[in-house]
C-alpha atoms as a PDB file:
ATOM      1  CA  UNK A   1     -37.209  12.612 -61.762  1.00  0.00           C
ATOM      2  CA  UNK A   2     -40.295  14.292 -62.936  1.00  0.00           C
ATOM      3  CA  UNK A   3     -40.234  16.707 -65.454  1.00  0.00           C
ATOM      4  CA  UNK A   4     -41.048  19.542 -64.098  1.00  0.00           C
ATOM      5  CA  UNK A   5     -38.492  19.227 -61.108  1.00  0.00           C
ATOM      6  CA  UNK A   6     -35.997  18.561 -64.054  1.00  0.00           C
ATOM      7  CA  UNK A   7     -37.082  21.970 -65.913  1.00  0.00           C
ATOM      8  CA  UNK A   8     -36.814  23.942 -62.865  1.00  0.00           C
ATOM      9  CA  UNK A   9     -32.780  22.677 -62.008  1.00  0.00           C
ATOM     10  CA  UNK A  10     -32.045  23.018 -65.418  1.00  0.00           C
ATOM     11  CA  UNK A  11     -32.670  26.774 -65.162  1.00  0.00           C
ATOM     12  CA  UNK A  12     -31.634  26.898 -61.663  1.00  0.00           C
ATOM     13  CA  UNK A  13     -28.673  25.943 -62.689  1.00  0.00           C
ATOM     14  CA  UNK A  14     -28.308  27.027 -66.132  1.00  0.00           C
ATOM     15  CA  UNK A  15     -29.923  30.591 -66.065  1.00  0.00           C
ATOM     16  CA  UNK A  16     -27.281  31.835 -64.229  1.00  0.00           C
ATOM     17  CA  UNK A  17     -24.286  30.547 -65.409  1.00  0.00           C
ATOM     18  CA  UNK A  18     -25.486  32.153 -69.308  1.00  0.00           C
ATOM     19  CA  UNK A  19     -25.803  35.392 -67.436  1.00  0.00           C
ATOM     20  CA  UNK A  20     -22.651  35.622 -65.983  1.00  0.00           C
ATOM     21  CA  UNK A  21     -21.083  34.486 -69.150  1.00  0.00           C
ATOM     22  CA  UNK A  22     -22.697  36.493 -71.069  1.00  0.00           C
ATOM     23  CA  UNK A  23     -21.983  39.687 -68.923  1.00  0.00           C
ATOM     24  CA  UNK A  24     -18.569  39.277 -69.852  1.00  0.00           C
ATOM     25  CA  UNK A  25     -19.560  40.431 -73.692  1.00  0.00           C
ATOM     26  CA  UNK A  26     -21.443  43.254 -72.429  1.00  0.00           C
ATOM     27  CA  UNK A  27     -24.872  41.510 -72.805  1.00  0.00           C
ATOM     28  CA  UNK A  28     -27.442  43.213 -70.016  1.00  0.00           C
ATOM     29  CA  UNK A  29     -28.473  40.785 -67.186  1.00  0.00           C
ATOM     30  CA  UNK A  30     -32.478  41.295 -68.536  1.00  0.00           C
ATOM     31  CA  UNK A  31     -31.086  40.180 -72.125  1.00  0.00           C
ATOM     32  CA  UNK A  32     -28.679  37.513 -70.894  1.00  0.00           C
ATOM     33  CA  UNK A  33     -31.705  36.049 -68.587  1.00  0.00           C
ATOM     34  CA  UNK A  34     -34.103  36.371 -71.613  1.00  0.00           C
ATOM     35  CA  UNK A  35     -32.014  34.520 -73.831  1.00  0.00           C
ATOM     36  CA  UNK A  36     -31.040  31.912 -71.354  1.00  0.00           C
ATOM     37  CA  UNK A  37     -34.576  30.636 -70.343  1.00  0.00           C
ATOM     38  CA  UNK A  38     -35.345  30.989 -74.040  1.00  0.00           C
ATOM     39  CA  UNK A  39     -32.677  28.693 -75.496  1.00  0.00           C
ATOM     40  CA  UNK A  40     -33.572  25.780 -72.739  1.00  0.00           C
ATOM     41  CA  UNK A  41     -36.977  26.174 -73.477  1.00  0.00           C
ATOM     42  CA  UNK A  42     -36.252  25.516 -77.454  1.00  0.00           C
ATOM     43  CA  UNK A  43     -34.313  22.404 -76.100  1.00  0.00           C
ATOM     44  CA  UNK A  44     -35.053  20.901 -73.256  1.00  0.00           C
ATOM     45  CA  UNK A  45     -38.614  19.495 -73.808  1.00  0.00           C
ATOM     46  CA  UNK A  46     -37.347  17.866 -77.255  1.00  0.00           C
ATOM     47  CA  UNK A  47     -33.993  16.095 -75.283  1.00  0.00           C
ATOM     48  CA  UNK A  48     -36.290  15.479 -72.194  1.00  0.00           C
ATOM     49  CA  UNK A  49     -38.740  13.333 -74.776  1.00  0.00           C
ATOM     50  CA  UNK A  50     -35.548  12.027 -76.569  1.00  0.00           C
ATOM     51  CA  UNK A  51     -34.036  10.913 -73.596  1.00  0.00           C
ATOM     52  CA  UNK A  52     -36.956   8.669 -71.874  1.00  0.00           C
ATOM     53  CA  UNK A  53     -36.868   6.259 -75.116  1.00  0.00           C
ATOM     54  CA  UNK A  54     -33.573   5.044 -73.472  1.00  0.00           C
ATOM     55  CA  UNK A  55     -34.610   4.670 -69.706  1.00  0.00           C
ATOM     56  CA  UNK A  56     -35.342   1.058 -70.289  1.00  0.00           C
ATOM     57  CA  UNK A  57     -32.372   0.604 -72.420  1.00  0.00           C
ATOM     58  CA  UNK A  58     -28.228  -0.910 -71.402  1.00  0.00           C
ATOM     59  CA  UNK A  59     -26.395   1.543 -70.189  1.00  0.00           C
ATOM     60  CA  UNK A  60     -24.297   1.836 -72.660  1.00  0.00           C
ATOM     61  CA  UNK A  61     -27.198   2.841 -74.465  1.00  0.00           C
ATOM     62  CA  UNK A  62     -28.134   5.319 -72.386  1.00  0.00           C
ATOM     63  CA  UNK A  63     -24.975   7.000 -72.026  1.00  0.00           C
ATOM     64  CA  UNK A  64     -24.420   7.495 -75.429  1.00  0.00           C
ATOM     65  CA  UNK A  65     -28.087   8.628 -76.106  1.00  0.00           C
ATOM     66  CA  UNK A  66     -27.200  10.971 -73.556  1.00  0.00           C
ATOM     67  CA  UNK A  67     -23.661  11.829 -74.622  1.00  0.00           C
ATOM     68  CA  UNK A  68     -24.512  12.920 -78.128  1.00  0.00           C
ATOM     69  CA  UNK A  69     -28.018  14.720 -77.252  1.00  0.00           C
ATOM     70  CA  UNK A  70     -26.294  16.956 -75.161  1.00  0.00           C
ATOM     71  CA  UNK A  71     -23.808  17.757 -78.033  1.00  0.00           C
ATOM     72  CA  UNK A  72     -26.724  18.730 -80.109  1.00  0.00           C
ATOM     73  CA  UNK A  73     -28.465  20.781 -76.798  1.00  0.00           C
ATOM     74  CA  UNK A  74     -25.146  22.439 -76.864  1.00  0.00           C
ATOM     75  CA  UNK A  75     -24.548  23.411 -80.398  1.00  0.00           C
ATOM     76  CA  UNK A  76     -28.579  24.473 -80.512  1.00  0.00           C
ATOM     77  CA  UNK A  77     -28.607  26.443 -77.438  1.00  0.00           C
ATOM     78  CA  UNK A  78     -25.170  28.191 -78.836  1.00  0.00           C
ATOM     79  CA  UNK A  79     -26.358  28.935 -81.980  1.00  0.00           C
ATOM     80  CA  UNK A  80     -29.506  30.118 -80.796  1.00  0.00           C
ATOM     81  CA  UNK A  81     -27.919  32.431 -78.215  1.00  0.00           C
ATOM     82  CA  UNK A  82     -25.629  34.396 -80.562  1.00  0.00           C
ATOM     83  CA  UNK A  83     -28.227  36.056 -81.926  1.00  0.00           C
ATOM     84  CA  UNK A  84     -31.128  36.144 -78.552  1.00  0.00           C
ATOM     85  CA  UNK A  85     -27.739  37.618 -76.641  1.00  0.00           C
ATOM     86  CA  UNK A  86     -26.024  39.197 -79.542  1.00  0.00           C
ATOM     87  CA  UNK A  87     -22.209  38.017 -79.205  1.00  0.00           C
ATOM     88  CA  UNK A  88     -20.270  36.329 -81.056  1.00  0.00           C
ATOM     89  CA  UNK A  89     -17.346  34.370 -81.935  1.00  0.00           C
ATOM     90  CA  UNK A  90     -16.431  31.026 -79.067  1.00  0.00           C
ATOM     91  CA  UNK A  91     -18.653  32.672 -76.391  1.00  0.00           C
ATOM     92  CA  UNK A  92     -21.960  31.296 -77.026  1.00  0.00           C
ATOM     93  CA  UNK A  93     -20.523  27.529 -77.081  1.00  0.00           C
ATOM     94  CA  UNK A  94     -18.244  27.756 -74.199  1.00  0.00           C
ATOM     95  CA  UNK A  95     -21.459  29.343 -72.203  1.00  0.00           C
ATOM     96  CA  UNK A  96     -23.609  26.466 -73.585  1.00  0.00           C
ATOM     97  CA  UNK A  97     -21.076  23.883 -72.789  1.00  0.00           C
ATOM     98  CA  UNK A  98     -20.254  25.192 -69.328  1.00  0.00           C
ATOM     99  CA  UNK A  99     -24.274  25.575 -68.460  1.00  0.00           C
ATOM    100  CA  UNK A 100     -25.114  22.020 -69.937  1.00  0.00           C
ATOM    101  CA  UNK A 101     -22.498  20.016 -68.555  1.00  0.00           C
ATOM    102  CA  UNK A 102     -23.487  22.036 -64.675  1.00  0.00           C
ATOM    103  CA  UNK A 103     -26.504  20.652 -65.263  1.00  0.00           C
ATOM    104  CA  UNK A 104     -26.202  17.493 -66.050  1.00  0.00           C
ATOM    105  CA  UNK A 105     -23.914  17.036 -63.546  1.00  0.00           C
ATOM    106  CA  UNK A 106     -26.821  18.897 -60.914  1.00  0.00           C
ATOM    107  CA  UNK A 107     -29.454  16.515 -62.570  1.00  0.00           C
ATOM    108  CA  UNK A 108     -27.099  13.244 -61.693  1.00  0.00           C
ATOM    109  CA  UNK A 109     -26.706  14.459 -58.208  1.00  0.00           C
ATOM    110  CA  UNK A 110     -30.484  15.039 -57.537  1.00  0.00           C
ATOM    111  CA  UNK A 111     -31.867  12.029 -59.007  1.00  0.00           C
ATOM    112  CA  UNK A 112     -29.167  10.415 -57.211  1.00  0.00           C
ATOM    113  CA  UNK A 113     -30.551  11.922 -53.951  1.00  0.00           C
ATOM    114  CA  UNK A 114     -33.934  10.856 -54.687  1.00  0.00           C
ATOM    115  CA  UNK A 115     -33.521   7.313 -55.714  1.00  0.00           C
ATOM    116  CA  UNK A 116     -31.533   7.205 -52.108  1.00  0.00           C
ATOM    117  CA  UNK A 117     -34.633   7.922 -50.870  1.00  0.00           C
END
């Protein structure tokens, strides 16, 4: 999948789970969107670089290369977001977790589609 297709899910998908989650702290949908697009723009270029040194590799590889990236995407993004959103306290990493693993699962399904054809 090229990157840019990849960027664009990834908020598609991403952008508005944070806001909803976030709306539940009180955090405006202008802050919440701010902070969402800003956290995946922190992390996603780095994991997107990270994770092409493993497209030639097992699968095993890849999967874990995958696995525990993600894991770091998800405590970045959280950590980054408690202050961009301003909440605290299990929020930020249960938003991060939620809005990572959506779109990793949206990412599977669309490359999926394309290599189909």
């Amino acid at each position: 999948m090229p990157y840019p297709l990849a960027f664009a899910l990834t908020l598609l998908v991403e952008v508005p789970l944070y806001v909803g989650a976030l709306a539940l702290d009180g955090t405006g949908r202008a802050r919440a969107t701010a902070a969402a697009v800003a956290v995946n723009c922190a992390t996603h270029p780095a994991l997107w670089w990270f994770l092409g040194r493993f497209t030639g590799a097992t699968a095993a590889a890849y999967w874990t290369a995958l696995t525990l990236a993600e894991l770091a995407v998800v405590a970045v993004e959280a950590a980054l977001l408690a202050p961009l959103a301003g909440c605290r306290g299990p929020l930020p990493y249960a938003a991060s977790f939620t809005a990572n693993a959506a779109s990793v699962l949206a990412g599977m399904l669309v490359a999926r589609g394309l290599a189909a054809g």
